[in-house]
N, C-alpha and C. Protein backbone atom coordinates (compact mmCIF):
# COMPACT_ATOMS: atom_id res chain seq x y z
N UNK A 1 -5.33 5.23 -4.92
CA UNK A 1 -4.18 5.84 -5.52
C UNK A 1 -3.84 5.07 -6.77
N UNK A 2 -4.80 5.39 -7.78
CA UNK A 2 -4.01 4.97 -8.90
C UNK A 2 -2.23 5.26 -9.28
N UNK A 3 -1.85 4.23 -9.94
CA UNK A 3 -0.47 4.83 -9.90
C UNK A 3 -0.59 5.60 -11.32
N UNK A 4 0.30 6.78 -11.31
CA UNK A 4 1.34 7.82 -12.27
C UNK A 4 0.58 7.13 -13.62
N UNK A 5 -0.19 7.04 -14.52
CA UNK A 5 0.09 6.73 -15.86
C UNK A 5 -0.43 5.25 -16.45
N UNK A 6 -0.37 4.42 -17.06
CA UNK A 6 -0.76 3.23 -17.03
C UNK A 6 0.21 2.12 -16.67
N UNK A 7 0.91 1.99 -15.64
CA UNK A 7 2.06 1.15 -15.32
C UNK A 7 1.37 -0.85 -15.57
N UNK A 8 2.67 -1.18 -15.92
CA UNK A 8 2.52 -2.70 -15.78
C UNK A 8 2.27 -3.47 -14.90
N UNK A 9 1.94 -4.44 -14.39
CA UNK A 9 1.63 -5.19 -13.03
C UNK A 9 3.04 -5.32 -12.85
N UNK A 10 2.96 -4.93 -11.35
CA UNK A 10 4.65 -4.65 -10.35
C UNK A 10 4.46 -6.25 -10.34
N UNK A 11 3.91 -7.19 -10.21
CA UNK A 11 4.72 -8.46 -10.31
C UNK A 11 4.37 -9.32 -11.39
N UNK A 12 5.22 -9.33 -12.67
CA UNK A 12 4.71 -9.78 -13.79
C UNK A 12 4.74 -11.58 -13.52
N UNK A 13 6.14 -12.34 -12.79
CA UNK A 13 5.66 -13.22 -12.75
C UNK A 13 4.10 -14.18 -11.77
N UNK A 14 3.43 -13.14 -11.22
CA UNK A 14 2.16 -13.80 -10.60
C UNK A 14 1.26 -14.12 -11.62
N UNK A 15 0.45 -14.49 -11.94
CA UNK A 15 -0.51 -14.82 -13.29
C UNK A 15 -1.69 -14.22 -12.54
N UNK A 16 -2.89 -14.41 -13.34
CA UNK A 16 -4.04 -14.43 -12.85
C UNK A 16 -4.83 -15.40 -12.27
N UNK A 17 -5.19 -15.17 -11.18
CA UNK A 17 -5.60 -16.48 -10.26
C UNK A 17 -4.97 -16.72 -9.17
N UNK A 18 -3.23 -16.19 -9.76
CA UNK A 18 -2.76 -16.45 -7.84
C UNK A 18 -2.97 -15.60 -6.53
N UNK A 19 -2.09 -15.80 -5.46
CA UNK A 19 -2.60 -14.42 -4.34
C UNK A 19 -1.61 -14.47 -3.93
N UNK A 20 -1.38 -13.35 -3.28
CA UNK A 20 -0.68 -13.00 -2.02
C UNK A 20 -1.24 -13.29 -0.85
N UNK A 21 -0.26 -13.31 0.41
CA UNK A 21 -0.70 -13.26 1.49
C UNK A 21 0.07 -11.98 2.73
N UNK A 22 -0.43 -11.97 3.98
CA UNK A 22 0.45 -10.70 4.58
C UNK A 22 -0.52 -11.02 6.20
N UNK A 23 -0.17 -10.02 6.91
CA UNK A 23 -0.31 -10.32 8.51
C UNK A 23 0.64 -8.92 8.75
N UNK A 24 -0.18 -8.72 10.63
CA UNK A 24 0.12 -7.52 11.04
C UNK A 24 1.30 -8.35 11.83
N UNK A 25 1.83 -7.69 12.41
CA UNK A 25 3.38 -7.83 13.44
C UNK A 25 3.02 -9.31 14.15
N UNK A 26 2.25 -9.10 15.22
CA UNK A 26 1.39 -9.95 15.89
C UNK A 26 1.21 -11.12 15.17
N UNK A 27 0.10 -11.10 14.18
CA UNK A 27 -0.24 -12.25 13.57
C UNK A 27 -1.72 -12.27 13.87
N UNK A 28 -2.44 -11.63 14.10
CA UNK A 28 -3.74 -11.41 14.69
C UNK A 28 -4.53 -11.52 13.46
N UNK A 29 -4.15 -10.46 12.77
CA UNK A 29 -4.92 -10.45 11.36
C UNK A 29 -3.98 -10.72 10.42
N UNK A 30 -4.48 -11.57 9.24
CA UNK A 30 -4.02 -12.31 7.90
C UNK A 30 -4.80 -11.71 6.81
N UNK A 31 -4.50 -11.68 5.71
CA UNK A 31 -5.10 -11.52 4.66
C UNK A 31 -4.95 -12.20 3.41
N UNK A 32 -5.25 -11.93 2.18
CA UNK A 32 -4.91 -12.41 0.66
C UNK A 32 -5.84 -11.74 -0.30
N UNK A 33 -5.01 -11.69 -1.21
CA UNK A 33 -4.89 -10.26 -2.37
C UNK A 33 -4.68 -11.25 -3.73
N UNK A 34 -5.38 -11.00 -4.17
CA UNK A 34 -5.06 -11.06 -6.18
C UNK A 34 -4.24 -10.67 -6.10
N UNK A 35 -3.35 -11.58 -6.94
CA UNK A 35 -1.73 -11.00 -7.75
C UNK A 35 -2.07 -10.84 -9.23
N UNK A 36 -1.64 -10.19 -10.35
CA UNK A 36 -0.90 -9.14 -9.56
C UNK A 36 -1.07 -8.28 -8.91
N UNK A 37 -1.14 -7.44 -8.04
CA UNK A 37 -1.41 -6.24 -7.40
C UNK A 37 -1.54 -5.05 -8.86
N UNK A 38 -2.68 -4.41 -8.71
CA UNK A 38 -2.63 -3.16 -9.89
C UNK A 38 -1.79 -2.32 -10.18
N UNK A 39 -0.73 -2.20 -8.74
CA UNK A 39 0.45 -1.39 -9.14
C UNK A 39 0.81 -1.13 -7.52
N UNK A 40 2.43 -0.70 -7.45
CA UNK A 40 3.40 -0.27 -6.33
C UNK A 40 4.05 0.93 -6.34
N UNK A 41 3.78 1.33 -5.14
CA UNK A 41 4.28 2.97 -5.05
C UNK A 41 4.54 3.44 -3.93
N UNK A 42 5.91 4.47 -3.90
CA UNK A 42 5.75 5.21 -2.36
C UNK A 42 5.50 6.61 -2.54
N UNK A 43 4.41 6.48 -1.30
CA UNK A 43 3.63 8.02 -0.97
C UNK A 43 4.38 8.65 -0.30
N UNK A 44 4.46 9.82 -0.46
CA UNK A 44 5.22 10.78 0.68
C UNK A 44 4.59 11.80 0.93
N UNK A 45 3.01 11.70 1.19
CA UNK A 45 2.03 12.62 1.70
C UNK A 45 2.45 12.72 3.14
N UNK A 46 1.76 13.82 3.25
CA UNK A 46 2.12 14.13 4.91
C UNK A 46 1.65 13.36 5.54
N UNK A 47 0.24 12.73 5.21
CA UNK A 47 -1.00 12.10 6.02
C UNK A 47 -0.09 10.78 6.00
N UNK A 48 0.13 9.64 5.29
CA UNK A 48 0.51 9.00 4.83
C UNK A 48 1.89 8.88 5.73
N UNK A 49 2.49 9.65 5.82
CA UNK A 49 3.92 9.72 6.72
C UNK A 49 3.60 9.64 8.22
N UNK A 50 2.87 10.14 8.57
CA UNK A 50 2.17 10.85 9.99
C UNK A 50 1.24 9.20 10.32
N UNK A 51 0.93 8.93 9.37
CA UNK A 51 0.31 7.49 9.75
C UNK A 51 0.99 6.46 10.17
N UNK A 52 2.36 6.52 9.31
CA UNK A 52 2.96 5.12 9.90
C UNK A 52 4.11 5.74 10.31
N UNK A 53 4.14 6.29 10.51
CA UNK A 53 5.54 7.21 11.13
C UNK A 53 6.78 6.93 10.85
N UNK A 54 6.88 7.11 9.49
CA UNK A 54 8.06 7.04 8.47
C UNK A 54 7.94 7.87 7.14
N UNK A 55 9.31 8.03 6.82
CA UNK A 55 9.55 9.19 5.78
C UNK A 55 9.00 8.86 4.71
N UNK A 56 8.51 7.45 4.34
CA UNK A 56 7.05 7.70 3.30
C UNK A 56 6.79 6.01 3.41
N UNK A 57 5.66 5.85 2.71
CA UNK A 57 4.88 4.01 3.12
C UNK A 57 5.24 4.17 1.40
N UNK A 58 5.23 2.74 0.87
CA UNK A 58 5.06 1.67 0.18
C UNK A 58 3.68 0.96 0.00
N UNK A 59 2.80 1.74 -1.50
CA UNK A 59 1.66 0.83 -0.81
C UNK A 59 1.61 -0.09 -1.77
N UNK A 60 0.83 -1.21 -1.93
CA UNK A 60 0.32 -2.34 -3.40
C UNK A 60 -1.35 -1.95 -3.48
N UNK A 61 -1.65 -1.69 -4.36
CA UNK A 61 -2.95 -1.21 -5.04
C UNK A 61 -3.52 -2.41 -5.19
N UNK A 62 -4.82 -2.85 -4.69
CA UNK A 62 -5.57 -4.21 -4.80
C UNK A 62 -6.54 -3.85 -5.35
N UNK A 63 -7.41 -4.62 -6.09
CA UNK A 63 -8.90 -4.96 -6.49
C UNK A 63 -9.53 -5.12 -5.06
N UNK A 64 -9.90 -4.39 -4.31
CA UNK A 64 -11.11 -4.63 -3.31
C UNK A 64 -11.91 -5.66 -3.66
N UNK A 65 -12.33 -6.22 -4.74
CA UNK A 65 -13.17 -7.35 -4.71
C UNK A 65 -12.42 -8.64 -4.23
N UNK A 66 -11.06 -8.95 -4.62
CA UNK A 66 -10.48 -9.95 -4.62
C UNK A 66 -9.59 -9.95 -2.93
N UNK A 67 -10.24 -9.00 -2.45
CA UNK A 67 -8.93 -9.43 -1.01
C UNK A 67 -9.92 -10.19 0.38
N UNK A 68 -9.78 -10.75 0.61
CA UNK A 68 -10.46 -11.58 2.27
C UNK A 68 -9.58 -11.27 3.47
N UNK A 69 -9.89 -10.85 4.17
CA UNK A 69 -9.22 -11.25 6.06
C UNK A 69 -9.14 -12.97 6.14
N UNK A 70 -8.17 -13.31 5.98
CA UNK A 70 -7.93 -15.24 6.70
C UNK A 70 -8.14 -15.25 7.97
N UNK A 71 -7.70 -14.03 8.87
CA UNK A 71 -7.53 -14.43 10.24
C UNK A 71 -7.61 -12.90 10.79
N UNK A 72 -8.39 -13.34 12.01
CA UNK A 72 -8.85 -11.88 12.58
C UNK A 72 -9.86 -10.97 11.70
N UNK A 73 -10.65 -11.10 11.58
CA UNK A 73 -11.42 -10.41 11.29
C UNK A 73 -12.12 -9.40 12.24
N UNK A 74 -12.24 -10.24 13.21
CA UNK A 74 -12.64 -9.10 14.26
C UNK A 74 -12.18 -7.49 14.85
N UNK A 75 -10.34 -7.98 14.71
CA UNK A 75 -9.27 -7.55 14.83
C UNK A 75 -8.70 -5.68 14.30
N UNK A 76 -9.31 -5.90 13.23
CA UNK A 76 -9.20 -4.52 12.43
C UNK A 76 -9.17 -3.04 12.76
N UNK A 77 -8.62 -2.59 13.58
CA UNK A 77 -9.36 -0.73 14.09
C UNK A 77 -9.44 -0.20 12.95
N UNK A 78 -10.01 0.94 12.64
CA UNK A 78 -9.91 1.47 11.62
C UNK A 78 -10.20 3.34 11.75
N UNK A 79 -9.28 3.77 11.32
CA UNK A 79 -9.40 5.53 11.28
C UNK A 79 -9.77 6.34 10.04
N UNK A 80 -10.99 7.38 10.50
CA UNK A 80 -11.15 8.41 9.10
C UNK A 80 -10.27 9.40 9.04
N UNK A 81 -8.94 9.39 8.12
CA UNK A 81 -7.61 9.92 8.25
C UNK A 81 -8.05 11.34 7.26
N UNK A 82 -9.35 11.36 6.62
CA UNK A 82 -9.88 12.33 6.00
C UNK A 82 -11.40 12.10 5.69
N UNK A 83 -12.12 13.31 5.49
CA UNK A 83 -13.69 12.49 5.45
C UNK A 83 -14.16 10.97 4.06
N UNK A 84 -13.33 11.37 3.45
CA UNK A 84 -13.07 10.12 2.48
C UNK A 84 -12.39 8.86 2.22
N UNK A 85 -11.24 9.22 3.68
CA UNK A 85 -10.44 7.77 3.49
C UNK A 85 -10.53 7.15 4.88
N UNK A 86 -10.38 5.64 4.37
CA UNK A 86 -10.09 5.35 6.24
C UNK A 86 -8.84 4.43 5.95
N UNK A 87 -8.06 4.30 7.15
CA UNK A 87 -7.02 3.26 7.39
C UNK A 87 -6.89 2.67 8.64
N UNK A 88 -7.00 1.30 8.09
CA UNK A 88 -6.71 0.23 8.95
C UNK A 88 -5.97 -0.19 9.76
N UNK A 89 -5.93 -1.17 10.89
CA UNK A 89 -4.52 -0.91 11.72
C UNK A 89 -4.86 -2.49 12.45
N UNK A 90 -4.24 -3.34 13.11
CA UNK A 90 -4.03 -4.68 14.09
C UNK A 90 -4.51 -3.20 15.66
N UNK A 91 -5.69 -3.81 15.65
CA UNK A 91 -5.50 -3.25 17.33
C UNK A 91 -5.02 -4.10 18.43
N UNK A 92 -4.14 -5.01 18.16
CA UNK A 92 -3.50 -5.40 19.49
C UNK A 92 -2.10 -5.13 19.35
N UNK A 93 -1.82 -5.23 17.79
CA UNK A 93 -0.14 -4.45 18.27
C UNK A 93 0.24 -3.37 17.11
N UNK A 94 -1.04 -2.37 16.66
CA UNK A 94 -0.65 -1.51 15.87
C UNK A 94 -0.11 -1.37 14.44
N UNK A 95 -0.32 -2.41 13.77
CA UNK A 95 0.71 -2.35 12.73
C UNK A 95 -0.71 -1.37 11.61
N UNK A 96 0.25 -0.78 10.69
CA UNK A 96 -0.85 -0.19 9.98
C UNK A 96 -1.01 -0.89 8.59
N UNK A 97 -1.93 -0.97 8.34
CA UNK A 97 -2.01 -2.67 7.37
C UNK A 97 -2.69 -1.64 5.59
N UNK A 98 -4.17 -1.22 5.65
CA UNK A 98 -4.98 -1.06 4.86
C UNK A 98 -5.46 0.53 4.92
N UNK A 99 -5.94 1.09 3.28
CA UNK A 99 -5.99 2.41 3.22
C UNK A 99 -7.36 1.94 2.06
N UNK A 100 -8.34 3.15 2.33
CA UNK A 100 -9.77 2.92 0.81
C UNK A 100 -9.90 4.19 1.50
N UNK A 101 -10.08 4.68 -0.47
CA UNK A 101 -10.79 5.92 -0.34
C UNK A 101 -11.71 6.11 -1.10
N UNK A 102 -12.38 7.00 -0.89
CA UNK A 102 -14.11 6.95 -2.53
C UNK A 102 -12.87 7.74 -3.26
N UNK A 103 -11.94 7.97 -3.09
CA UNK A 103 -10.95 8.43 -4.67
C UNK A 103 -10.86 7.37 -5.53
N UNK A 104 -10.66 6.18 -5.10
CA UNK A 104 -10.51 4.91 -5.62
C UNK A 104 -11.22 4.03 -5.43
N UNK A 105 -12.79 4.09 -5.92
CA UNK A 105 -13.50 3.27 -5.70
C UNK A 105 -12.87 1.75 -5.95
N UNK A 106 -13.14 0.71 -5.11
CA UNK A 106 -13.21 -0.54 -5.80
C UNK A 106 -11.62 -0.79 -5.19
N UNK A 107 -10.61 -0.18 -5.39
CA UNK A 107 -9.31 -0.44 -4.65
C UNK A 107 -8.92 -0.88 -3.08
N UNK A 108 -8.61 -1.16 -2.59
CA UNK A 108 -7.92 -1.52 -1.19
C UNK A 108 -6.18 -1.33 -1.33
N UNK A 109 -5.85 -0.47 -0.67
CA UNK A 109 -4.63 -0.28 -0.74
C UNK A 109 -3.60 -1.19 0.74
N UNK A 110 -2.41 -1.57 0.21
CA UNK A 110 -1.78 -2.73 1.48
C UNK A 110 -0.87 -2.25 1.40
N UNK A 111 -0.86 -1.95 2.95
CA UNK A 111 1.30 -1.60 3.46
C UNK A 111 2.09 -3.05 2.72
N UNK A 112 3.13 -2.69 1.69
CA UNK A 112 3.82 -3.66 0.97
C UNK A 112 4.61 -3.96 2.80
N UNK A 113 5.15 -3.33 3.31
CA UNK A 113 5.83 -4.33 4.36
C UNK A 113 5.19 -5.36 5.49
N UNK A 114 3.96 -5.15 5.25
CA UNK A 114 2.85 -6.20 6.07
C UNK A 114 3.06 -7.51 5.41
N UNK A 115 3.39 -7.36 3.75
CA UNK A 115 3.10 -8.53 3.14
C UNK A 115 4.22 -9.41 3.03
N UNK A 116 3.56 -10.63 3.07
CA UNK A 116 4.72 -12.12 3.93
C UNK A 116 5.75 -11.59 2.87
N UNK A 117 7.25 -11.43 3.30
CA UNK A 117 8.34 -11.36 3.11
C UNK A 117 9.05 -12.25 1.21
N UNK A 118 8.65 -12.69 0.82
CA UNK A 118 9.26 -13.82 -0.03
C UNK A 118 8.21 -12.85 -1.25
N UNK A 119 7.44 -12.72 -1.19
CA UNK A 119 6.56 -12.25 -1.97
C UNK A 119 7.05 -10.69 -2.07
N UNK A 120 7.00 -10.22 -0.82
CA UNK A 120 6.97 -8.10 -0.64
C UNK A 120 8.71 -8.42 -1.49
N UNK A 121 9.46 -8.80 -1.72
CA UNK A 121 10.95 -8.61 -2.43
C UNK A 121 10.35 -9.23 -3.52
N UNK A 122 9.60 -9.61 -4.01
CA UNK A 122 9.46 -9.68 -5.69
C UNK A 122 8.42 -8.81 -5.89
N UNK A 123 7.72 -7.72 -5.17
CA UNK A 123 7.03 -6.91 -5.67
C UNK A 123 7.88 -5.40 -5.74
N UNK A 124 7.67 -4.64 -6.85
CA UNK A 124 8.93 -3.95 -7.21
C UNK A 124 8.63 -2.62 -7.39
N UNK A 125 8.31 -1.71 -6.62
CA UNK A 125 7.75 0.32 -6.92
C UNK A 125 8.35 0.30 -8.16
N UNK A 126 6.80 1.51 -8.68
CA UNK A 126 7.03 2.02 -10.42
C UNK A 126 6.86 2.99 -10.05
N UNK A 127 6.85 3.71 -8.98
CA UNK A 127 7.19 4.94 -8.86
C UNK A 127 6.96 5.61 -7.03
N UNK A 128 7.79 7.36 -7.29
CA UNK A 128 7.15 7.97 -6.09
C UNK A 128 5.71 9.53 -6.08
N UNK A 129 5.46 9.22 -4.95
CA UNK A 129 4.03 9.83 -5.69
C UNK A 129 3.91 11.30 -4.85
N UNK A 130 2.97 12.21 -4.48
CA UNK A 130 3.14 13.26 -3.44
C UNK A 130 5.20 13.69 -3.49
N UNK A 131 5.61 13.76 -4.55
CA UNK A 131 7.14 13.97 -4.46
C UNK A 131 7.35 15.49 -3.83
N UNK A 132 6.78 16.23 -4.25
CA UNK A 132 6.67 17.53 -3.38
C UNK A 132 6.27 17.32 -1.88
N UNK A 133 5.93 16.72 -1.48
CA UNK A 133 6.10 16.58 0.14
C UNK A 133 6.47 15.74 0.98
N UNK A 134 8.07 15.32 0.01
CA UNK A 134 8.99 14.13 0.70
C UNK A 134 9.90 15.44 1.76
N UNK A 135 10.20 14.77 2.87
CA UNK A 135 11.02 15.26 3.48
C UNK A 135 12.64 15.10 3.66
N UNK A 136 13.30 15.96 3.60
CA UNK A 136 14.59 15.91 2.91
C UNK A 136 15.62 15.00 3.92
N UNK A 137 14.98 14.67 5.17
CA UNK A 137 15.75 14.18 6.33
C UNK A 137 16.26 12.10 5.26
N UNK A 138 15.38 12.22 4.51
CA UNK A 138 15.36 10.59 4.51
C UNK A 138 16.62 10.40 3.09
N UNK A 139 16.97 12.21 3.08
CA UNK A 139 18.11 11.83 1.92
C UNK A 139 18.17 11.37 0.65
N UNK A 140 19.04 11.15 -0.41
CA UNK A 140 19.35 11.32 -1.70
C UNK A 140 18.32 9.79 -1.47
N UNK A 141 17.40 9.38 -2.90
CA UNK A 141 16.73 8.19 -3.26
C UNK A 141 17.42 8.25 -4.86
N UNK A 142 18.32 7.15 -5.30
CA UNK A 142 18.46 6.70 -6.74
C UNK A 142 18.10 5.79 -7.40
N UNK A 143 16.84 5.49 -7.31
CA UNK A 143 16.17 4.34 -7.57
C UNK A 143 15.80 4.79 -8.90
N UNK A 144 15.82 5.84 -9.63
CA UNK A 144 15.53 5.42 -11.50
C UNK A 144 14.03 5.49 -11.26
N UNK A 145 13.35 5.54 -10.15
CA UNK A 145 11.92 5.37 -10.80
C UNK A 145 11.25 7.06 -10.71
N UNK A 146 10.17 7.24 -11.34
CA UNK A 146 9.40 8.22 -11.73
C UNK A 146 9.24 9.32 -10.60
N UNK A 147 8.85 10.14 -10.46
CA UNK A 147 8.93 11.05 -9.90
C UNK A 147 7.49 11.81 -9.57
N UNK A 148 6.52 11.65 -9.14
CA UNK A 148 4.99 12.44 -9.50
C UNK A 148 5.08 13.21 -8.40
N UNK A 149 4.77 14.94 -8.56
CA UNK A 149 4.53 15.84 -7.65
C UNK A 149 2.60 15.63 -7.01
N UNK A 150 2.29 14.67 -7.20
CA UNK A 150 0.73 14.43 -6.92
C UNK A 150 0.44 12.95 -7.74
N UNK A 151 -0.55 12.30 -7.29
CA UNK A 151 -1.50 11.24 -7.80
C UNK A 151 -1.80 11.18 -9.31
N UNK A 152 -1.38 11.02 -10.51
CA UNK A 152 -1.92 11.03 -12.09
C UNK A 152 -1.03 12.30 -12.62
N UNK A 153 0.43 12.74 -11.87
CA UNK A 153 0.61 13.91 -12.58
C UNK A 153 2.54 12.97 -12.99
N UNK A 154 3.41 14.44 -13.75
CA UNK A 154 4.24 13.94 -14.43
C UNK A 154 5.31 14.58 -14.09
């Protein structure tokens, strides 16, 4: 999921070279991500909703080259949520962690709320994406940010 347009790195103060880190509920599986992340966004695809079972996910867009499992590797389930994408999950206590699709070669996409806490509040959405299939239960959003009825649209 590229984001909307050419957005800025959602965390300008990380430089190049540093990382993030994140973990499922449990703690089973760990990870770390190049900062900055390529960009932050919430989806409000159906699939996407239906996955983590909320009125839309938050994801951070990674360089697939730059991310490692620290811990648990073994750990990972993983579902084909379409013949092109799969998403990841902690199979001992469910958390839904990771999303790759051949839409986005080379990307790894991360549930921003997996990621360690101190870090996920300085990473900041540049936009919402699938906006045509937010559901109206989750109410008025005034957050000022962008609006995309689909993936690259305006």
């Amino acid at each position: 999921m590229t984001a909307p347009g050419t957005p800025s790195p959602a965390h300008a103060s990380a430089g190049v070279g540093s990382s993030g880190e994140g973990s499922c509920l449990c703690g089973a599986i760990r990870y770390r991500f190049a900062l900055p992340p390529l960009w932050v966004a919430h989806c409000h695809c159906t699939i996407c909703r239906r996955a983590q079972g909320a009125g839309f996910v938050t994801w951070i867009g990674t360089n697939g080259e730059h991310f490692e499992l620290i811990g648990g590797a073994d750990r990972p389930c993983t579902y084909f949520s379409s013949p092109e994408a799969t998403r990841s999950f902690c199979g001992r206590c469910g958390t839904p962690l990771f999303f790759e699709s051949t839409r986005w070669p080379g990307e790894l996409h991360i549930t921003l709320g997996s990621v360690d806490p101190l870090l996920a509040a300085e990473l900041q959405p540049q936009a919402h994406v699938h906006w045509l299939e937010h559901v109206p239960w989750i109410g008025a959003i005034h957050d000022g940010l962008p609006r995309h009825d689909s993936i690259g649209s305006s």
